[in-house]
C-alpha atoms as a PDB file:
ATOM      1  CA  UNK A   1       3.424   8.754   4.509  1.00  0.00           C
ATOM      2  CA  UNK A   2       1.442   6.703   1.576  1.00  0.00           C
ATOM      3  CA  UNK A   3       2.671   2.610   1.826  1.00  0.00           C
ATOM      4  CA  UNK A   4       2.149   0.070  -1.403  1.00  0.00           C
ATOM      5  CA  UNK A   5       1.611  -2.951  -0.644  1.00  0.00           C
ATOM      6  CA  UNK A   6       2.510  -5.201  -3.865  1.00  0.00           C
ATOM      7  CA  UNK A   7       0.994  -9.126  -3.017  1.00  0.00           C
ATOM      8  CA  UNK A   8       2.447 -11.405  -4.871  1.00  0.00           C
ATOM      9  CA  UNK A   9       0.622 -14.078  -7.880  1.00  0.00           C
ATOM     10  CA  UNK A  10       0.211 -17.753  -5.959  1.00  0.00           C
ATOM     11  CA  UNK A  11       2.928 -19.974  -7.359  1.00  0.00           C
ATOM     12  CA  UNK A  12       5.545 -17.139  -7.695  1.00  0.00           C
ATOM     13  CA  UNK A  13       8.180 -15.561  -5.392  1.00  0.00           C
ATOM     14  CA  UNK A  14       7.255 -11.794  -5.638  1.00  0.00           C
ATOM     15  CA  UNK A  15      10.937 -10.431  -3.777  1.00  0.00           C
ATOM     16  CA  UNK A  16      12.608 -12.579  -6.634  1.00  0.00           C
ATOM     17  CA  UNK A  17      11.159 -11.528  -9.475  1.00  0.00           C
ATOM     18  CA  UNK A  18      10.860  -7.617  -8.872  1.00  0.00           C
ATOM     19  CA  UNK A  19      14.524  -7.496  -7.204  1.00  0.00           C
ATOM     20  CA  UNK A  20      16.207  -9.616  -9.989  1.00  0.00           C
ATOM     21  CA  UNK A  21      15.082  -7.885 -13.090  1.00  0.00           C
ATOM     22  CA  UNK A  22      17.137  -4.310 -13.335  1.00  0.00           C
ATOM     23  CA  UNK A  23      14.553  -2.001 -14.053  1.00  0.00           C
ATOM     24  CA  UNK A  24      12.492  -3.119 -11.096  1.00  0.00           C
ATOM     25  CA  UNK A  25      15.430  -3.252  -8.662  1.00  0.00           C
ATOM     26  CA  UNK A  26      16.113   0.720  -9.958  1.00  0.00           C
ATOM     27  CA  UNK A  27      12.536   1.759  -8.858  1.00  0.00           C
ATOM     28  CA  UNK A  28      12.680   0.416  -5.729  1.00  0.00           C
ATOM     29  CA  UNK A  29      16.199   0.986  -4.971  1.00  0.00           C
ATOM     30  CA  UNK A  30      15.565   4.644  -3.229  1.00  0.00           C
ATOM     31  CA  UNK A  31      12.950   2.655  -0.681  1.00  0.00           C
ATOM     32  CA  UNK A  32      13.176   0.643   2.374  1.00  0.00           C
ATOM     33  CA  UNK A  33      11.235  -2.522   1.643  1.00  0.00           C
ATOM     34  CA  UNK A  34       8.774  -4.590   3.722  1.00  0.00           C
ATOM     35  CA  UNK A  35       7.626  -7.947   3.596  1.00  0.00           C
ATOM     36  CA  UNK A  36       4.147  -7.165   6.189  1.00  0.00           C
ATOM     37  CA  UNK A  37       2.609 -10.652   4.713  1.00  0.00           C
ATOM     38  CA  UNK A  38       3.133 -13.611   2.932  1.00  0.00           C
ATOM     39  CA  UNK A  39       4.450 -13.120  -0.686  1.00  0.00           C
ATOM     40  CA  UNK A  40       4.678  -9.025  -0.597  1.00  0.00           C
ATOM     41  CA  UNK A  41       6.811  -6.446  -0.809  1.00  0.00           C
ATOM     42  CA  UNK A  42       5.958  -2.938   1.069  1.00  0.00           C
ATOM     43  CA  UNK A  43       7.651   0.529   0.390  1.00  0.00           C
ATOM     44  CA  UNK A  44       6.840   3.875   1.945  1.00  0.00           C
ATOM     45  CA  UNK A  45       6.171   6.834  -0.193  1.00  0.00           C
ATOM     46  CA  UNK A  46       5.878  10.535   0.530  1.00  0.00           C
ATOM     47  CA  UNK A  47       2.501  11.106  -1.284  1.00  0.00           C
ATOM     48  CA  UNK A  48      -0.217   9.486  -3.169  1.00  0.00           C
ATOM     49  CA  UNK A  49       0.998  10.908  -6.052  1.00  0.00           C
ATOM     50  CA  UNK A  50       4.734   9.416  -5.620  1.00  0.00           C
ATOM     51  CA  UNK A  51       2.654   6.047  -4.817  1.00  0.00           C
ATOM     52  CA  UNK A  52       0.766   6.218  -8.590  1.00  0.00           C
ATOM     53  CA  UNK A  53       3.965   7.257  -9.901  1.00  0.00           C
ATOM     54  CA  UNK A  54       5.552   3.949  -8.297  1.00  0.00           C
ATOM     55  CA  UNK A  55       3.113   2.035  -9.395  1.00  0.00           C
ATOM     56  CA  UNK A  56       3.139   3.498 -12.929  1.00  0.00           C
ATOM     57  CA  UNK A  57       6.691   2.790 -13.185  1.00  0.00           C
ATOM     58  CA  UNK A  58       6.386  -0.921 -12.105  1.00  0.00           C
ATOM     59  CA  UNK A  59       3.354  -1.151 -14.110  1.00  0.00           C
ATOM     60  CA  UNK A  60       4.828  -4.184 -16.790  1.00  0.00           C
ATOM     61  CA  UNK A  61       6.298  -6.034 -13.433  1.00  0.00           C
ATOM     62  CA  UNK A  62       2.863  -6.167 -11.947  1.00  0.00           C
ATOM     63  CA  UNK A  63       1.002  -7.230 -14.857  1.00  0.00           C
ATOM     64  CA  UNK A  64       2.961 -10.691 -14.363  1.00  0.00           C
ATOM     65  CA  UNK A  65       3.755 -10.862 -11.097  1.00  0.00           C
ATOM     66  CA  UNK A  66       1.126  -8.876  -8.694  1.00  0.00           C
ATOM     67  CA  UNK A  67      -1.979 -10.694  -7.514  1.00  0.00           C
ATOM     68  CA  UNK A  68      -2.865  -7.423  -5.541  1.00  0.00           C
ATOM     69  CA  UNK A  69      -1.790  -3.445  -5.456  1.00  0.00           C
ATOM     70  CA  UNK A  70      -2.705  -1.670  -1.818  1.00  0.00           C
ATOM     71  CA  UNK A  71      -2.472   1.433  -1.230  1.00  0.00           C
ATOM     72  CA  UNK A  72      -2.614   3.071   2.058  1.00  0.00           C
ATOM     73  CA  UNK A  73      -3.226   6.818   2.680  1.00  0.00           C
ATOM     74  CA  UNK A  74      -3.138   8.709   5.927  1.00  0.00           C
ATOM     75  CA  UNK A  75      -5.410  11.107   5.284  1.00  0.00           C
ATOM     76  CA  UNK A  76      -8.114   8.847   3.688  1.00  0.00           C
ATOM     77  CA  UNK A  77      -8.330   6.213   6.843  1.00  0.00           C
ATOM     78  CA  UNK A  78      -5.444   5.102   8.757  1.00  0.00           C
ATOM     79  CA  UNK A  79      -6.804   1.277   9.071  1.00  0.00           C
ATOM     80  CA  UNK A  80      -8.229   0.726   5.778  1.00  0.00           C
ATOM     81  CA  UNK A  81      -6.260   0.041   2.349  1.00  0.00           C
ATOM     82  CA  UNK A  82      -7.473   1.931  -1.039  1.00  0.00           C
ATOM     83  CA  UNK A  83      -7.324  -0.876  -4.280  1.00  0.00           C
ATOM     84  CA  UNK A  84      -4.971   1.170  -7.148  1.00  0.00           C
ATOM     85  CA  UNK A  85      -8.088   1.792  -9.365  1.00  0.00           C
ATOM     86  CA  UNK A  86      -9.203   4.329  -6.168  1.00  0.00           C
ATOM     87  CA  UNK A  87      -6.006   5.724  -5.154  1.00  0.00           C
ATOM     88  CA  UNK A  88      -5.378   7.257  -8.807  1.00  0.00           C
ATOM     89  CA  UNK A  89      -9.035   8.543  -9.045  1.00  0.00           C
ATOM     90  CA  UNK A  90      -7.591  10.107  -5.728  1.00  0.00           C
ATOM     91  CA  UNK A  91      -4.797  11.269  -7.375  1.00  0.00           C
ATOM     92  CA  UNK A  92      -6.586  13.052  -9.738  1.00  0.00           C
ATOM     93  CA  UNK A  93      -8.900  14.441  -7.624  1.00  0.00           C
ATOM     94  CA  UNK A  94     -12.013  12.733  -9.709  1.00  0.00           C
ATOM     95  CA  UNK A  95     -13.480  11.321  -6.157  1.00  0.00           C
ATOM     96  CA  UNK A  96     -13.201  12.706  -2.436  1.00  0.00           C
ATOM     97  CA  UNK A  97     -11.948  11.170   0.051  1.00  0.00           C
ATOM     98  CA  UNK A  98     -15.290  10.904   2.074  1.00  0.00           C
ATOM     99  CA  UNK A  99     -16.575   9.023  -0.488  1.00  0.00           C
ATOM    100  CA  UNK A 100     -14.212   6.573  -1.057  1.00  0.00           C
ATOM    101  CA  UNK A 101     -15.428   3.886   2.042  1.00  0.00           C
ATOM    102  CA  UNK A 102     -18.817   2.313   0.491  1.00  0.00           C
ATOM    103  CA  UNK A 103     -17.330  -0.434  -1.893  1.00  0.00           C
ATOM    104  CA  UNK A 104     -14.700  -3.054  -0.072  1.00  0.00           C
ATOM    105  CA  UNK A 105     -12.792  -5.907  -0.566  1.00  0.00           C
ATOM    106  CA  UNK A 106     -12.245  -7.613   3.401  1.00  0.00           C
ATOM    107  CA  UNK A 107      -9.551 -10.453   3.897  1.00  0.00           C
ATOM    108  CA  UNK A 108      -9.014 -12.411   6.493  1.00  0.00           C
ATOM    109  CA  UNK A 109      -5.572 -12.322   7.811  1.00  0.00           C
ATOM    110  CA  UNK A 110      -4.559 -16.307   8.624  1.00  0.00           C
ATOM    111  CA  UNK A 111      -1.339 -16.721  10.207  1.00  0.00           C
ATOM    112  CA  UNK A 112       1.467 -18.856   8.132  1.00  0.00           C
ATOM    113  CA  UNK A 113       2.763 -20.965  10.927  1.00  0.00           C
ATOM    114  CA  UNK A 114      -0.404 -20.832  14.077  1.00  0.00           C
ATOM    115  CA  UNK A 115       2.144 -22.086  16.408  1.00  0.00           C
ATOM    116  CA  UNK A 116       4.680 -19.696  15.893  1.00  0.00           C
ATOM    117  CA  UNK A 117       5.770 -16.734  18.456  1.00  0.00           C
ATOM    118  CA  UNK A 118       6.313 -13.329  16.519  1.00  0.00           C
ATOM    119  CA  UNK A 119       9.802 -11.609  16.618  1.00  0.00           C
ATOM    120  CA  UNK A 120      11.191  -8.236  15.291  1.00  0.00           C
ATOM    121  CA  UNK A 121      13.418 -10.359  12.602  1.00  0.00           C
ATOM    122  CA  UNK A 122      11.153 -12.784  11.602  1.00  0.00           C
ATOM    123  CA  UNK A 123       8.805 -12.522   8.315  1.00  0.00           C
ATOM    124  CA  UNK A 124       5.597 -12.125   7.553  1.00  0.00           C
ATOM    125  CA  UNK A 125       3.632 -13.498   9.908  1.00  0.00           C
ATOM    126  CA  UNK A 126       0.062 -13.599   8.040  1.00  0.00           C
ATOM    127  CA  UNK A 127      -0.975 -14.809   4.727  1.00  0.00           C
ATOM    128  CA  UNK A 128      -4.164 -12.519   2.750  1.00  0.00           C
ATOM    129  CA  UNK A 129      -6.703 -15.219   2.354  1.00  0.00           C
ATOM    130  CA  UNK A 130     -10.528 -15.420   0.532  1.00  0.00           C
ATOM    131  CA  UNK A 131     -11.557 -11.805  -0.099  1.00  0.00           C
ATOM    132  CA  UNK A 132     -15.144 -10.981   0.893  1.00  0.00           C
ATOM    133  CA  UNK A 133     -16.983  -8.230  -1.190  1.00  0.00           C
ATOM    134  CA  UNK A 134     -19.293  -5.883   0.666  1.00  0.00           C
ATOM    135  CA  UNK A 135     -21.275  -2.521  -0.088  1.00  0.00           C
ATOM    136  CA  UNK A 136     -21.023  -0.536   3.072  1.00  0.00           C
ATOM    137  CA  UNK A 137     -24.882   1.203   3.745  1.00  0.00           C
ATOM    138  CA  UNK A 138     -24.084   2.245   7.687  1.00  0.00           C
ATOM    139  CA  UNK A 139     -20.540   3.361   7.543  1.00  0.00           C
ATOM    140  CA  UNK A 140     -19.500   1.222   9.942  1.00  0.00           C
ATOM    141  CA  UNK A 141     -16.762  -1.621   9.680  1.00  0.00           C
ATOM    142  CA  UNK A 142     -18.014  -4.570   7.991  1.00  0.00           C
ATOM    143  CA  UNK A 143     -17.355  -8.177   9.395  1.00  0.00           C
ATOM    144  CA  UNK A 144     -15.445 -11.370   7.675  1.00  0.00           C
ATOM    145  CA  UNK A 145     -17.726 -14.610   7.782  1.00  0.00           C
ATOM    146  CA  UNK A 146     -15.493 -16.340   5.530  1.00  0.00           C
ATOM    147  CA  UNK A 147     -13.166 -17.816   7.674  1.00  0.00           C
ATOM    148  CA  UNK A 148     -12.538 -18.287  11.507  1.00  0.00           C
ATOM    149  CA  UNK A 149      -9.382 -15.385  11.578  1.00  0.00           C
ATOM    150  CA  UNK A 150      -8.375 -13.187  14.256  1.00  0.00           C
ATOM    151  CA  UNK A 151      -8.106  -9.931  12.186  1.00  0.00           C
ATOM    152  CA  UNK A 152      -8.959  -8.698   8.613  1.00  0.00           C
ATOM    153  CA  UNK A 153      -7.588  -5.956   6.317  1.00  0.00           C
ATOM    154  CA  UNK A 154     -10.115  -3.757   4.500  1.00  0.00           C
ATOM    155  CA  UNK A 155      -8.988  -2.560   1.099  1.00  0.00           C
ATOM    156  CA  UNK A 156     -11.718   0.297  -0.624  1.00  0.00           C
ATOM    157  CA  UNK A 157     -12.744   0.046  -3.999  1.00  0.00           C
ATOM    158  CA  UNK A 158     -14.154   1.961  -6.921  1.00  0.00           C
ATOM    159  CA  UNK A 159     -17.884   1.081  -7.859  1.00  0.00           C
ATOM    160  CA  UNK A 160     -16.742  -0.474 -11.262  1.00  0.00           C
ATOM    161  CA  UNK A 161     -14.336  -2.840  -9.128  1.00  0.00           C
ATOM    162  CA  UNK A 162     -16.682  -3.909  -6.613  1.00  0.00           C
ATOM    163  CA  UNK A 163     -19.171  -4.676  -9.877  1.00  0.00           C
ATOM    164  CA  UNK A 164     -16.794  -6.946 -11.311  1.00  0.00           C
END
């Protein structure tokens, strides 16, 4: 299954804003939702195309709201996130999948409270912090010298993103 990963604009509460506004709430009523870090919200879809579709539909909402729009496809990489720009290109079958891993976005993933013991019912756990930009020229996975973190999360880009 496709997940979108929606992460939240500093200074707002991204849960509040999509869930209280009625149109929002409608789209995302037929999903279970996530919260996997700080200041996100997380639905499963059934394809990339349903993802797009989502995203489409939300599109106004995360103009005001969304800081950041993951995508995650199975059958692309199962540890690495696709930036929306790439996963409609994927959609519409402009770029292949193979060649969708040179241009990335890495974050470290800092954990919210460092003292703190994980549980099923807790929150998000990690917070998406200072995004390194790297050009991939071995294929292999790139490493985070930003920040002293225990993991990362690599999110793919198009070439025009990773020029910007």
């Amino acid at each position: 299954m496709t997940r979108v990963c929606l992460i939240g604009e500093a200074g707002t509460n991204l849960q509040y804003e999509l869930l209280s506004r009625e149109t929002a709430r409608e789209a995302l009523s037929t999903y279970d939702l996530e919260r996997p870090f700080e200041n996100s919200l997380a639905v499963r879809t059934v394809s990339i195309g349903a993802a797009v579709s989502l995203l489409n539909d939300l599109n106004w909402y995360l103009t005001r709201f969304v800081d950041e729009v993951l995508v995650s496809e199975p059958s692309v990489s199962d540890r690495e996130w696709l930036s929306r720009p790439l996963a409609i290109r994927l959609r519409n079958g402009d770029i292949d999948p193979d060649d969708t891993a040179e241009f990335c976005k890495i974050y470290g993933l800092e954990r919210i409270d460092p003292d703190s013991v994980p549980t099923a019912d807790a929150g998000p756990t990690y917070r998406l912090v200072e995004p390194l930009y790297v050009r991939r020229t071995d294929g292999g996975r790139p490493e985070y010298d930003l920040r002293d973190v225990e993991e990362t999360l690599i999110v793919r880009l198009t070439e025009a993103e990773y020029s910007s």
